[in-house]
C-alpha atoms as a PDB file:
ATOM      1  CA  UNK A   1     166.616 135.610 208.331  1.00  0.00           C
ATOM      2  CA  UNK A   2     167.059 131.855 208.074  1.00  0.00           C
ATOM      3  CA  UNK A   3     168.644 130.460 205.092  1.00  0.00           C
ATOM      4  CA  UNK A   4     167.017 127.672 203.208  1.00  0.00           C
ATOM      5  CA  UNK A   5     170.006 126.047 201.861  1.00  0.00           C
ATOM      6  CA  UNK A   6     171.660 126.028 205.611  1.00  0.00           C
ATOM      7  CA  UNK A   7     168.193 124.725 206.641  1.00  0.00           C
ATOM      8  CA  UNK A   8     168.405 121.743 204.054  1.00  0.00           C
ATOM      9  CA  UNK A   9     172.249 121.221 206.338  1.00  0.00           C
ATOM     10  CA  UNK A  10     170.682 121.120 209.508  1.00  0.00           C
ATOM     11  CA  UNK A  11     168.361 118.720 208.213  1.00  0.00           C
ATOM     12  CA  UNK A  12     171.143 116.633 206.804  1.00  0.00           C
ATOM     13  CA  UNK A  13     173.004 116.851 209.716  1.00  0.00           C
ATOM     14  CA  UNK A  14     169.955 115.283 211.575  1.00  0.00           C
ATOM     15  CA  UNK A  15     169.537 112.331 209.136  1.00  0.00           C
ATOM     16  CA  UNK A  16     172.999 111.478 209.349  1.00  0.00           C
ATOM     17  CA  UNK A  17     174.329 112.337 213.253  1.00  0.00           C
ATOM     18  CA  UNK A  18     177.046 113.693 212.563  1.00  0.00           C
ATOM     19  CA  UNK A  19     178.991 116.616 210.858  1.00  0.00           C
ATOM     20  CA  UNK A  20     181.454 113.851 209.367  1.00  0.00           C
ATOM     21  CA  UNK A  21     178.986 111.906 207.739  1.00  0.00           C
ATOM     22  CA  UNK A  22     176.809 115.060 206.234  1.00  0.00           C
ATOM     23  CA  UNK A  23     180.080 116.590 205.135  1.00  0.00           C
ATOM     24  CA  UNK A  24     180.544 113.195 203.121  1.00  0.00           C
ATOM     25  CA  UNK A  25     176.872 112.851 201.753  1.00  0.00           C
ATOM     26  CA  UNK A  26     177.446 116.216 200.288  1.00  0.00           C
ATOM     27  CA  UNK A  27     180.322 116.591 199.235  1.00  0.00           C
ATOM     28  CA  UNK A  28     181.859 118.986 201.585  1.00  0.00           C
ATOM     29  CA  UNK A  29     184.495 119.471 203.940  1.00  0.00           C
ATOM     30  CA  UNK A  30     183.969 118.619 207.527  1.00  0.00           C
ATOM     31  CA  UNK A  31     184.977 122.662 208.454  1.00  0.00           C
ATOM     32  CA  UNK A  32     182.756 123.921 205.918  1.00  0.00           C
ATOM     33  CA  UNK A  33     179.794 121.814 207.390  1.00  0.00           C
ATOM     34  CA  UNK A  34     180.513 122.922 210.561  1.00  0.00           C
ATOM     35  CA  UNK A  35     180.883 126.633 209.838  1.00  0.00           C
ATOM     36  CA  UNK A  36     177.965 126.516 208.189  1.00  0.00           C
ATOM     37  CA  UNK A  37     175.628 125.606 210.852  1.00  0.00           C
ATOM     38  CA  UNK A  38     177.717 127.950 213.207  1.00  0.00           C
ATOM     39  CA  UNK A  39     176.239 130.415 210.854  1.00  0.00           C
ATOM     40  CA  UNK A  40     172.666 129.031 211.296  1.00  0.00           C
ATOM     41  CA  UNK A  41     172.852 129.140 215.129  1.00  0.00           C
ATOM     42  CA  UNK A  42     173.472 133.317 214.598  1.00  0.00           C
ATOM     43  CA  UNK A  43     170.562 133.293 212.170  1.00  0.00           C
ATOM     44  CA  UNK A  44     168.152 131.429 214.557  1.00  0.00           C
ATOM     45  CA  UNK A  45     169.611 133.152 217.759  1.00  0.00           C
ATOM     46  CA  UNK A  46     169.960 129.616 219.371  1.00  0.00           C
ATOM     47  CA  UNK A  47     172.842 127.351 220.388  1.00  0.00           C
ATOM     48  CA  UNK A  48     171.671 124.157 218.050  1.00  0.00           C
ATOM     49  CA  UNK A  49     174.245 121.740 218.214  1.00  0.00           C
ATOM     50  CA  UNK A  50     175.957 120.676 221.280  1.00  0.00           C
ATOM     51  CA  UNK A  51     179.609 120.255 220.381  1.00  0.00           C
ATOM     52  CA  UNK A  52     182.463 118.202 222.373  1.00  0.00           C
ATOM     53  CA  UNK A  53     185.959 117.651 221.047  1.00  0.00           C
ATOM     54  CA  UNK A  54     184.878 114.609 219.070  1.00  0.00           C
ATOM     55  CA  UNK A  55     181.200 114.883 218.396  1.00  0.00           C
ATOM     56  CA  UNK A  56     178.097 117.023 217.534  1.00  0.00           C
ATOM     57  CA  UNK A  57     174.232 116.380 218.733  1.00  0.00           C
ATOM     58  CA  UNK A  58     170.989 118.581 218.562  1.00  0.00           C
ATOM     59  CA  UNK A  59     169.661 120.318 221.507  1.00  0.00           C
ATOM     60  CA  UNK A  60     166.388 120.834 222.068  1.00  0.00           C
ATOM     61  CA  UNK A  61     165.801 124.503 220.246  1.00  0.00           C
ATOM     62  CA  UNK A  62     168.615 122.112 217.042  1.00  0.00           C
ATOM     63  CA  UNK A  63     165.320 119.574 217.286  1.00  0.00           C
ATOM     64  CA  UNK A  64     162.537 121.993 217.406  1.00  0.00           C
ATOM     65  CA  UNK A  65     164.571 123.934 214.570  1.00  0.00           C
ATOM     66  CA  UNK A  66     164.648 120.917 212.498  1.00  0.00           C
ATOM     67  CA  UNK A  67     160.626 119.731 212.804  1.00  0.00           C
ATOM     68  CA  UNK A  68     160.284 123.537 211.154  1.00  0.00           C
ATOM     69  CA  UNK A  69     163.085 123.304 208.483  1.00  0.00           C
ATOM     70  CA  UNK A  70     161.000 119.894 207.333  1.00  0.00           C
ATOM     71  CA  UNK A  71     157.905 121.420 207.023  1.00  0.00           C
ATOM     72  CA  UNK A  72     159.476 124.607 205.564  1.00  0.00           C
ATOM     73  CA  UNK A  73     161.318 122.525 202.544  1.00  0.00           C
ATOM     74  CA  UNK A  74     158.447 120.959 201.738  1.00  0.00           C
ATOM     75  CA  UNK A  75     156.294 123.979 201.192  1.00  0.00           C
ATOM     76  CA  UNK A  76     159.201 125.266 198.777  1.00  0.00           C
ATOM     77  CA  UNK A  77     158.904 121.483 196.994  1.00  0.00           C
ATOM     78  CA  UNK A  78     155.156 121.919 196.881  1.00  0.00           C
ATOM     79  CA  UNK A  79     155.719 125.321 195.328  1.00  0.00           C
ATOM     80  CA  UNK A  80     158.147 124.402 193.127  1.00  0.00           C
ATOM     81  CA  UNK A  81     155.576 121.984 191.978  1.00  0.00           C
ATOM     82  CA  UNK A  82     153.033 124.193 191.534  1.00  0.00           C
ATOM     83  CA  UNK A  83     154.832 126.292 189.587  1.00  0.00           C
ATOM     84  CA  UNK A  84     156.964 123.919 187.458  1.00  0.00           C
ATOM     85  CA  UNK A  85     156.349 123.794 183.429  1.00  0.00           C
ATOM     86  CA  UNK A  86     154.509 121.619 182.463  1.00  0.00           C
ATOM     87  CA  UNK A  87     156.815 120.050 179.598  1.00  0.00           C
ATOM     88  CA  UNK A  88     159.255 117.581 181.807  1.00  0.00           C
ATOM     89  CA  UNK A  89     162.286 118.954 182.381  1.00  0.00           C
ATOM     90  CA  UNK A  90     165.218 119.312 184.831  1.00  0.00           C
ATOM     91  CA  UNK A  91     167.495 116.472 186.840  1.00  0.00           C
ATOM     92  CA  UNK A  92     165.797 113.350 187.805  1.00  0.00           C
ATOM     93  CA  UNK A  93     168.459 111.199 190.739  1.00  0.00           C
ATOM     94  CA  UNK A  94     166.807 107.942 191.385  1.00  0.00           C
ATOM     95  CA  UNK A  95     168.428 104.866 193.706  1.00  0.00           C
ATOM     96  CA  UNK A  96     167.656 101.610 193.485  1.00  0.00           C
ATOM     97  CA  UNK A  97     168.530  98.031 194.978  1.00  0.00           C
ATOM     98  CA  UNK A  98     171.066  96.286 192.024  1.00  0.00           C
ATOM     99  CA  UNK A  99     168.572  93.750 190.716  1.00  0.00           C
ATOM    100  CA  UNK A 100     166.228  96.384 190.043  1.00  0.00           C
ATOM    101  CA  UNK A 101     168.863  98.669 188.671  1.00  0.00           C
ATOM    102  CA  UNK A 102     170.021  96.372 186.205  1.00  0.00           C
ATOM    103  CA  UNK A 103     166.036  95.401 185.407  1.00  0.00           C
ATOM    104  CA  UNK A 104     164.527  98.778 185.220  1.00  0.00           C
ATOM    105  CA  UNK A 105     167.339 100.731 183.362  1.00  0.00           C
ATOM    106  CA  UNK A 106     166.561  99.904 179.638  1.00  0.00           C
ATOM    107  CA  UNK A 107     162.977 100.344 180.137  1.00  0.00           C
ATOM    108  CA  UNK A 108     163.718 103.983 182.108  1.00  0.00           C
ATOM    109  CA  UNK A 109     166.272 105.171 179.725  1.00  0.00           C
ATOM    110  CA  UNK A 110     164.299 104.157 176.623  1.00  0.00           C
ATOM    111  CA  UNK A 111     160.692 106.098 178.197  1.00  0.00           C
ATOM    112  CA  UNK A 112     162.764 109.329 179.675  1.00  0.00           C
ATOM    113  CA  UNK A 113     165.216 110.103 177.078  1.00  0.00           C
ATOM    114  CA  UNK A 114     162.182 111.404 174.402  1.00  0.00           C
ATOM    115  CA  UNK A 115     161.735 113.970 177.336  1.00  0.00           C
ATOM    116  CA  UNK A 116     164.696 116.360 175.914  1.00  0.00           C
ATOM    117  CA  UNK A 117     164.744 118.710 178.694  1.00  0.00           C
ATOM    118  CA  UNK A 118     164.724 115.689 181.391  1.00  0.00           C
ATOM    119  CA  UNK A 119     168.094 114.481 182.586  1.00  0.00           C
ATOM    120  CA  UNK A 120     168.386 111.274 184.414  1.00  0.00           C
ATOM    121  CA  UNK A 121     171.179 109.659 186.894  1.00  0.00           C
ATOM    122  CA  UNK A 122     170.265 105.884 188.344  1.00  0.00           C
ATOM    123  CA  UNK A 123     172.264 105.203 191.169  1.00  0.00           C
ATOM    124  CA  UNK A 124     172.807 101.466 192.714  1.00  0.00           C
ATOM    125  CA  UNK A 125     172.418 101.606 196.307  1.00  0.00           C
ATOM    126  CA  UNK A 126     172.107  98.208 198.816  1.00  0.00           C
ATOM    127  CA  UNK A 127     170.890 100.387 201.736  1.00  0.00           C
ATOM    128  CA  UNK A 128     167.930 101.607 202.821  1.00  0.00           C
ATOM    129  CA  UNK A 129     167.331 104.306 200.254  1.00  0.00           C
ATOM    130  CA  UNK A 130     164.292 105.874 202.208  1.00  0.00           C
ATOM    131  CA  UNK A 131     166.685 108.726 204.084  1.00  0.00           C
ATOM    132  CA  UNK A 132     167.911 109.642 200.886  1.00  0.00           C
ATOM    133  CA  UNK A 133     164.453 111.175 199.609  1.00  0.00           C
ATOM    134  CA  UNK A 134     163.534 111.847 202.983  1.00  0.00           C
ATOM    135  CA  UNK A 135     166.858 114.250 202.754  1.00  0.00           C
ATOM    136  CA  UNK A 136     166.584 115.189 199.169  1.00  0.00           C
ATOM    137  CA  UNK A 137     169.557 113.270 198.517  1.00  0.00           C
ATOM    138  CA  UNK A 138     167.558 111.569 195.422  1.00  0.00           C
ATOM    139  CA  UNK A 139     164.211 111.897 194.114  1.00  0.00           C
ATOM    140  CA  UNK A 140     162.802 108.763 193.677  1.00  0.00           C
ATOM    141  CA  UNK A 141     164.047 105.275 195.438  1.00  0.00           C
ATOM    142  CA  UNK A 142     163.132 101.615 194.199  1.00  0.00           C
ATOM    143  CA  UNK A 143     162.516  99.886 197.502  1.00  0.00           C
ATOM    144  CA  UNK A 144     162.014  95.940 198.150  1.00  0.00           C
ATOM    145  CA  UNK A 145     160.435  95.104 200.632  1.00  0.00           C
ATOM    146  CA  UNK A 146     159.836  91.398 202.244  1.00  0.00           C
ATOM    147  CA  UNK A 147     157.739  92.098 205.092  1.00  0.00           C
ATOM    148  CA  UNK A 148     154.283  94.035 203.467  1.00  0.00           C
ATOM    149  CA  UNK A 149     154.803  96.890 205.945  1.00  0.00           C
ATOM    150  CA  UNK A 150     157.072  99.133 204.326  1.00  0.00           C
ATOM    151  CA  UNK A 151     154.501 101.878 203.278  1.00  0.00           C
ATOM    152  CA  UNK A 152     153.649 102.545 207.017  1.00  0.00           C
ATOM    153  CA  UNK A 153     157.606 104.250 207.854  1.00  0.00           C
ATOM    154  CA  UNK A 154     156.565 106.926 205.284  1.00  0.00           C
ATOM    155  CA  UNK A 155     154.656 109.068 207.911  1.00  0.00           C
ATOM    156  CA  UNK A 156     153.016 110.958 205.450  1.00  0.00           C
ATOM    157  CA  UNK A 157     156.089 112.894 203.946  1.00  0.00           C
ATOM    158  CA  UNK A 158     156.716 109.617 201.502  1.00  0.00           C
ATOM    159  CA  UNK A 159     154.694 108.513 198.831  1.00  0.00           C
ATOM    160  CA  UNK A 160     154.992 104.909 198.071  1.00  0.00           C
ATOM    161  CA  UNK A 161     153.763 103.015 194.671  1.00  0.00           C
ATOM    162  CA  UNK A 162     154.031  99.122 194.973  1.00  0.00           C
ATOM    163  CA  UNK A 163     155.192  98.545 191.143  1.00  0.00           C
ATOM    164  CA  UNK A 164     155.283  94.832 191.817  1.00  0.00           C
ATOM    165  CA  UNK A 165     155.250  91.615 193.519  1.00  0.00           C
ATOM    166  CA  UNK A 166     158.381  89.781 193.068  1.00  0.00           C
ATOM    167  CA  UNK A 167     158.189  85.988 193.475  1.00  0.00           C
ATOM    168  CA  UNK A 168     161.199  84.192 194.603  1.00  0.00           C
ATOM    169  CA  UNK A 169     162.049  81.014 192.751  1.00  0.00           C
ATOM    170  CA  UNK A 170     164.328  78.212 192.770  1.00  0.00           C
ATOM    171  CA  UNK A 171     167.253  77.757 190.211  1.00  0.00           C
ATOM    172  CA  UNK A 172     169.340  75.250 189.541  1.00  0.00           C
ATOM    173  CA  UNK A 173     172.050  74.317 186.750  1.00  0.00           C
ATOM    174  CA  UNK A 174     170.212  72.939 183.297  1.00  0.00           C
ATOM    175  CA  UNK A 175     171.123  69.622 183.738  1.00  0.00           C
ATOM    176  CA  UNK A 176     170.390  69.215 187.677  1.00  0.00           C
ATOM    177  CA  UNK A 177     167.413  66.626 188.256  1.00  0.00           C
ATOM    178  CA  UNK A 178     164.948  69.445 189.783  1.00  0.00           C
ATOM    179  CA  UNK A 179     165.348  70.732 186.385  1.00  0.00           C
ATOM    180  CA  UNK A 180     162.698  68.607 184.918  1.00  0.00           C
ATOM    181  CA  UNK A 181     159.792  70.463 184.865  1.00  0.00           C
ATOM    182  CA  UNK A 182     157.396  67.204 185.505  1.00  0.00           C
ATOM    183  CA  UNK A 183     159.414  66.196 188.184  1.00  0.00           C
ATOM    184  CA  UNK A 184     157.653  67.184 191.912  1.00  0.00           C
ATOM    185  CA  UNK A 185     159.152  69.523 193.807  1.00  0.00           C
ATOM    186  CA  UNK A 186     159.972  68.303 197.371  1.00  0.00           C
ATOM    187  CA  UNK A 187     161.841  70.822 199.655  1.00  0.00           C
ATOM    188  CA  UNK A 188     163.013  67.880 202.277  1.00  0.00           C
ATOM    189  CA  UNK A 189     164.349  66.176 198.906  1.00  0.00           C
ATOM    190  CA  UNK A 190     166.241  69.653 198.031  1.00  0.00           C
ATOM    191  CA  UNK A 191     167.554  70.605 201.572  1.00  0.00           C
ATOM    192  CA  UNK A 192     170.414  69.019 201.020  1.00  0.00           C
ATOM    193  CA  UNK A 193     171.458  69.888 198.008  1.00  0.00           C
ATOM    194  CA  UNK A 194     174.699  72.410 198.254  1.00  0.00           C
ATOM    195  CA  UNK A 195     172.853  75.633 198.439  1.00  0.00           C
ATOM    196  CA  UNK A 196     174.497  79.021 197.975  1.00  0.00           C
ATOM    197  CA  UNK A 197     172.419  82.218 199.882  1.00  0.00           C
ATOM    198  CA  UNK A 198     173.350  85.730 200.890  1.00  0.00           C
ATOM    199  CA  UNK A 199     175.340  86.304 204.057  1.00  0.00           C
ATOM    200  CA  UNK A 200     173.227  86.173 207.174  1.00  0.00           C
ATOM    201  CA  UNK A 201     171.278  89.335 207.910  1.00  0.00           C
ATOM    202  CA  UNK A 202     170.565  89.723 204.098  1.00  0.00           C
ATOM    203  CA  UNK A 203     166.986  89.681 203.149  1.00  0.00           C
ATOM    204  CA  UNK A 204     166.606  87.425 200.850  1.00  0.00           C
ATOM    205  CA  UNK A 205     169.148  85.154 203.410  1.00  0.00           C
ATOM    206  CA  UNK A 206     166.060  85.960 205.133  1.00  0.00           C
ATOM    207  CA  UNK A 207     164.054  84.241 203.078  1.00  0.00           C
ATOM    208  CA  UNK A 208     165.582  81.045 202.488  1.00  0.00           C
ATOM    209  CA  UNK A 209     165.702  80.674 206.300  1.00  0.00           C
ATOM    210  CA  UNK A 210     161.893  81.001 206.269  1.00  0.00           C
ATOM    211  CA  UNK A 211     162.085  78.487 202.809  1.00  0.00           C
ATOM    212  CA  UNK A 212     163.254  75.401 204.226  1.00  0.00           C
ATOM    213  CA  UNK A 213     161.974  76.256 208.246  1.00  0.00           C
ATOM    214  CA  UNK A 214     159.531  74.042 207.309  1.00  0.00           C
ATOM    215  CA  UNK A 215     161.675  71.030 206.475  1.00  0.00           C
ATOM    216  CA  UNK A 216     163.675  70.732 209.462  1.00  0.00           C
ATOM    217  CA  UNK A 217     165.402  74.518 209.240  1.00  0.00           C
ATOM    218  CA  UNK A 218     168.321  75.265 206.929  1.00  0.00           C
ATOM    219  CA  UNK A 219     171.431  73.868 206.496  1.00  0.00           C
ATOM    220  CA  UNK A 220     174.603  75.104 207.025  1.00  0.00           C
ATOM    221  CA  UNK A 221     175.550  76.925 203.696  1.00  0.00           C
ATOM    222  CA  UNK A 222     179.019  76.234 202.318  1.00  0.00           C
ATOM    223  CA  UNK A 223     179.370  79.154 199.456  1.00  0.00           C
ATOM    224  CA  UNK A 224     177.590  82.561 200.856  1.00  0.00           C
ATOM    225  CA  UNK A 225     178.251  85.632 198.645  1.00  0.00           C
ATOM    226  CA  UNK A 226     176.912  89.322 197.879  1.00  0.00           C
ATOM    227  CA  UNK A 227     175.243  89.904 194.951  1.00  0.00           C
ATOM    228  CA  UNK A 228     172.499  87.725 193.299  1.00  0.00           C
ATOM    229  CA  UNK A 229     174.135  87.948 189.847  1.00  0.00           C
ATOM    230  CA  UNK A 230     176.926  85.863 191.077  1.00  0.00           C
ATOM    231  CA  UNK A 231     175.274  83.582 192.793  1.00  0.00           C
ATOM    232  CA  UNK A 232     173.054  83.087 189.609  1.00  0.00           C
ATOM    233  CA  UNK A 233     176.540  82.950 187.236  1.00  0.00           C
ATOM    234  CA  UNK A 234     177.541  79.698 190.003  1.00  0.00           C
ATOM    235  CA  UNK A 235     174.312  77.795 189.558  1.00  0.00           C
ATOM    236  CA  UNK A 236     174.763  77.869 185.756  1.00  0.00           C
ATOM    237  CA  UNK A 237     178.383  76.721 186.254  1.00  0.00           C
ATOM    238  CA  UNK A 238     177.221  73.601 188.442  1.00  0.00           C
ATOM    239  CA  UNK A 239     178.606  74.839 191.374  1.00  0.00           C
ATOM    240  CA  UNK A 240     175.003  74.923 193.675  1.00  0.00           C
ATOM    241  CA  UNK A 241     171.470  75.588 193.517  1.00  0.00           C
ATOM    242  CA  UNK A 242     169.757  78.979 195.317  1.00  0.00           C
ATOM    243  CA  UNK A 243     166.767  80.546 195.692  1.00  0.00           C
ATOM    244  CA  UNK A 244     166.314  84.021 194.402  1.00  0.00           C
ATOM    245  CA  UNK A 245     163.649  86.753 193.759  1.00  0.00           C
ATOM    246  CA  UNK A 246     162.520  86.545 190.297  1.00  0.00           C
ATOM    247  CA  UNK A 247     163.633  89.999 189.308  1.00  0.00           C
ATOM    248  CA  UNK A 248     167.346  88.923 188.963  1.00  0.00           C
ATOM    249  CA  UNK A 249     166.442  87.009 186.062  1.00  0.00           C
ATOM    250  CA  UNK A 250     165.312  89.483 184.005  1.00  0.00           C
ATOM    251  CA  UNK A 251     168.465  89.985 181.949  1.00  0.00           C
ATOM    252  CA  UNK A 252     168.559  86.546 181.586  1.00  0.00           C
ATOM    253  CA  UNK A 253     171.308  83.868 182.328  1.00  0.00           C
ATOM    254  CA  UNK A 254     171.905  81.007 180.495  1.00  0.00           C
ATOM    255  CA  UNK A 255     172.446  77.234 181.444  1.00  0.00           C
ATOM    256  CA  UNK A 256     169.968  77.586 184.808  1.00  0.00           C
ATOM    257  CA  UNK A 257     166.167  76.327 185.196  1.00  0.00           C
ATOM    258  CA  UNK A 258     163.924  78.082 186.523  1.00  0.00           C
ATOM    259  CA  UNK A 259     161.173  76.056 189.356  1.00  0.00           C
ATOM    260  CA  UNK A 260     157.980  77.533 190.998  1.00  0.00           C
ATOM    261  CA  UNK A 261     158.371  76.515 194.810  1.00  0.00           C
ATOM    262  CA  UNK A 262     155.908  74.772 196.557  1.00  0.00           C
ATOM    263  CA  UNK A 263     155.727  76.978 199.354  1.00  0.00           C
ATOM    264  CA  UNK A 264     155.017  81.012 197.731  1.00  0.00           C
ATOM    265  CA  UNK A 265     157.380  83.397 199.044  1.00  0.00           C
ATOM    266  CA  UNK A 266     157.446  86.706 197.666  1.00  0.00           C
ATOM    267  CA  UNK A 267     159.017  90.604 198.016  1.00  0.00           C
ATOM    268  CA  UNK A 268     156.962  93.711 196.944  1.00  0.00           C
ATOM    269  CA  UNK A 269     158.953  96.326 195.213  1.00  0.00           C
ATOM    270  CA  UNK A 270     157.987  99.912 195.708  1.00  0.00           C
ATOM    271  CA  UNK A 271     158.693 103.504 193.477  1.00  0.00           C
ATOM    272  CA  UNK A 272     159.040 105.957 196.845  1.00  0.00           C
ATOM    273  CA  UNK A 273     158.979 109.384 196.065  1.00  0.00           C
ATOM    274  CA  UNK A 274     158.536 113.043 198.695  1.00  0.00           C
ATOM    275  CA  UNK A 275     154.738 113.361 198.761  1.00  0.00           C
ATOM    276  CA  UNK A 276     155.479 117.592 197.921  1.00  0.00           C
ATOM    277  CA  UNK A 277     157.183 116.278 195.040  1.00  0.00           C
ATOM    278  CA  UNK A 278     154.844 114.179 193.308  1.00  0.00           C
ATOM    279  CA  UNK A 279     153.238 116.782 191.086  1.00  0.00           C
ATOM    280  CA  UNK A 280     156.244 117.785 189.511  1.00  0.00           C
ATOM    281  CA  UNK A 281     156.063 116.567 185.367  1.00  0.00           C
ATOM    282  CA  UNK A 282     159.353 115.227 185.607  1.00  0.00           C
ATOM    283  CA  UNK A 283     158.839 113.348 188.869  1.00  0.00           C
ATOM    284  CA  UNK A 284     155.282 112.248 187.810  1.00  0.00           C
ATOM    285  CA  UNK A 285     156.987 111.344 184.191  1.00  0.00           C
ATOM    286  CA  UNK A 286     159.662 108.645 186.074  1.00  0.00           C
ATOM    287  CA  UNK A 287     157.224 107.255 188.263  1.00  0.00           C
ATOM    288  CA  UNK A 288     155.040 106.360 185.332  1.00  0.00           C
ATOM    289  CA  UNK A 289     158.122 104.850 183.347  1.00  0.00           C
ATOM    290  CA  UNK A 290     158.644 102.570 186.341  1.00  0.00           C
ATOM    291  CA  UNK A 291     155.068 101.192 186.216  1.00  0.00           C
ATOM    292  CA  UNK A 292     155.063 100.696 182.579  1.00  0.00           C
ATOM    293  CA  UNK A 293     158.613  98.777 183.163  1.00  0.00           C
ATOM    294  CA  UNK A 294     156.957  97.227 185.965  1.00  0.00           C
ATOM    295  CA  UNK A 295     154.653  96.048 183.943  1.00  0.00           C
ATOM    296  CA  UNK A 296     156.347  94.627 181.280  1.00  0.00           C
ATOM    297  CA  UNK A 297     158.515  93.386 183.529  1.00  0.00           C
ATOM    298  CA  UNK A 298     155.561  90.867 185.213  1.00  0.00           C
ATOM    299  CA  UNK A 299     154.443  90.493 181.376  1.00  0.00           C
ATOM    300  CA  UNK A 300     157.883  88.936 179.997  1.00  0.00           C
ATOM    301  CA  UNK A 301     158.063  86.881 183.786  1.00  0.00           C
ATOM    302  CA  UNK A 302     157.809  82.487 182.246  1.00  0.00           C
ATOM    303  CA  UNK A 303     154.270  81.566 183.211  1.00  0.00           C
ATOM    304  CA  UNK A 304     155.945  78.180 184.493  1.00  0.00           C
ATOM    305  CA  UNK A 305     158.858  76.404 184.949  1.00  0.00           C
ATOM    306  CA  UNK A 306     161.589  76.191 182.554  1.00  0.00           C
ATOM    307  CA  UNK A 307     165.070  76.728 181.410  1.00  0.00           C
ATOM    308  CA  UNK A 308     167.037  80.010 180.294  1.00  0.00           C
END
């Protein structure tokens, strides 16, 4: 008989391509992983994996085995579901991008903790956090998303909520001239100004590409760093100006202004969740925190320009 939990392995060994990597994601030893599946291939009666000295890839029965396991996991999920109390309870994993960690948590942690039976771990992640509920890795992944096409990689196993759409903005330091709120905005007038961005490949690097494209392209950036709450902490020091998603103000930085660009760019952020989860209370319970925190979120967003 085929065993679930070395099912859920082969499955993981899929995702991730190789025995290394799903030893790591789990918290296992490379050996263990690999004895593991050795066990599976007796179950199933099939060689799965085709092993050389250095690597490990499916064969074709590994493949077919691993189209079954996913359907076969998410019949237990959907039973699980079924059968689960109806009171919230359990362990709740949820990964999100860091803007929306830091922006979401006090709203999550003050709407799940009257749930006494619910526990609750928020991850930061600046991958692709899709795999990871694909896997079972996590339960529930905050996604942004700058193209509009995100919900169309889900392929039916993923269930994806758009919580919000996340305008990006320009700051600059309190005392810069764009700071004046009935001063006119004029991107060719701002291109050179010393901007600070992402590194290249970044999406929202992405997006101030596509910003100034318009204007004659961008110009070379001088200061590029990771991590939009630095980047914000430099603007209010003097050092640049930048333009970020809206969302990484929501905890507020002083000594910046905040400016509504001329030209409307903006990143839709998504709750994605296993569709054979989704009736569970406390999966149903989180998602329903996010929109709320969504929600107030948009509702505490400055109408207008202004300064922090």
């Amino acid at each position: 008989m085929l065993d679930v939990r070395r099912l859920r392995l082969l499955r993981e060994f899929a995702e991730r391509g190789s025995i290394a990597a799903t030893a790591k994601a789990l918290g296992y030893t490379a050996s263990a992983v690999s004895q593991q599946l050795a066990v599976l291939e007796r179950e199933a009666g099939a060689t799965l994996l085709d092993r050389t000295a250095r690597s490990a890839e499916l064969t074709d029965a590994g493949r077919r085995l691993v189209r079954h396991a996913e359907r076969i996991l998410r019949m237990i999920e959907f039973a699980e579901a079924d059968m689960a109390e109806p009171e919230p309870s359990g362990h709740v994993v949820l990964t999100a991008f860091p803007t929306a960690a830091v922006a979401f948590a006090p709203a999550l942690a003050h709407s799940l903790r009257r749930h006494s039976g619910l526990t609750f771990q928020l991850r930061q992640s600046s991958g692709d956090g899709l795999p990871q509920v694909r896997s079972g890795e996590v339960d529930v992944a905050l996604i942004d998303d700058w193209t509009g096409r995100l919900p169309t990689r889900g392929g039916g196993s993923l269930r994806f909520t758009l919580l919000m759409h996340d305008p990006v903005v320009l700051v600059v330091p309190a005392d810069h001239w764009a700071a004046d709120p009935d001063v006119r905005l004029d991107l060719r007038r701002l291109r050179d100004e010393p901007w600070m961005a992402a590194p290249p490949g970044e999406p929202s690097r992405e997006a101030f590409d596509r910003l100034l494209s318009d204007v004659g392209g961008a110009p070379s950036v001088p200061w590029e760093f990771e991590g939009l709450g630095t980047i914000l902490g430099l603007v209010a020091r003097g050092v640049g100006v930048a333009a970020v998603p809206s969302l990484a103000l929501a905890v507020g930085v002083p000594g910046i202004a905040v400016r509504r660009l001329p030209r409307s760019m903006t990143r839709y952020v998504y709750a994605v969740v296993r569709t054979a989860s989704v009736r569970r209370p406390s999966i149903a319970v989180t998602v329903e925190a996010l929109r709320r925190a969504a929600a107030d979120l948009d509702a505490a967003r400055p109408p207008g320009d202004g300064r922090l």
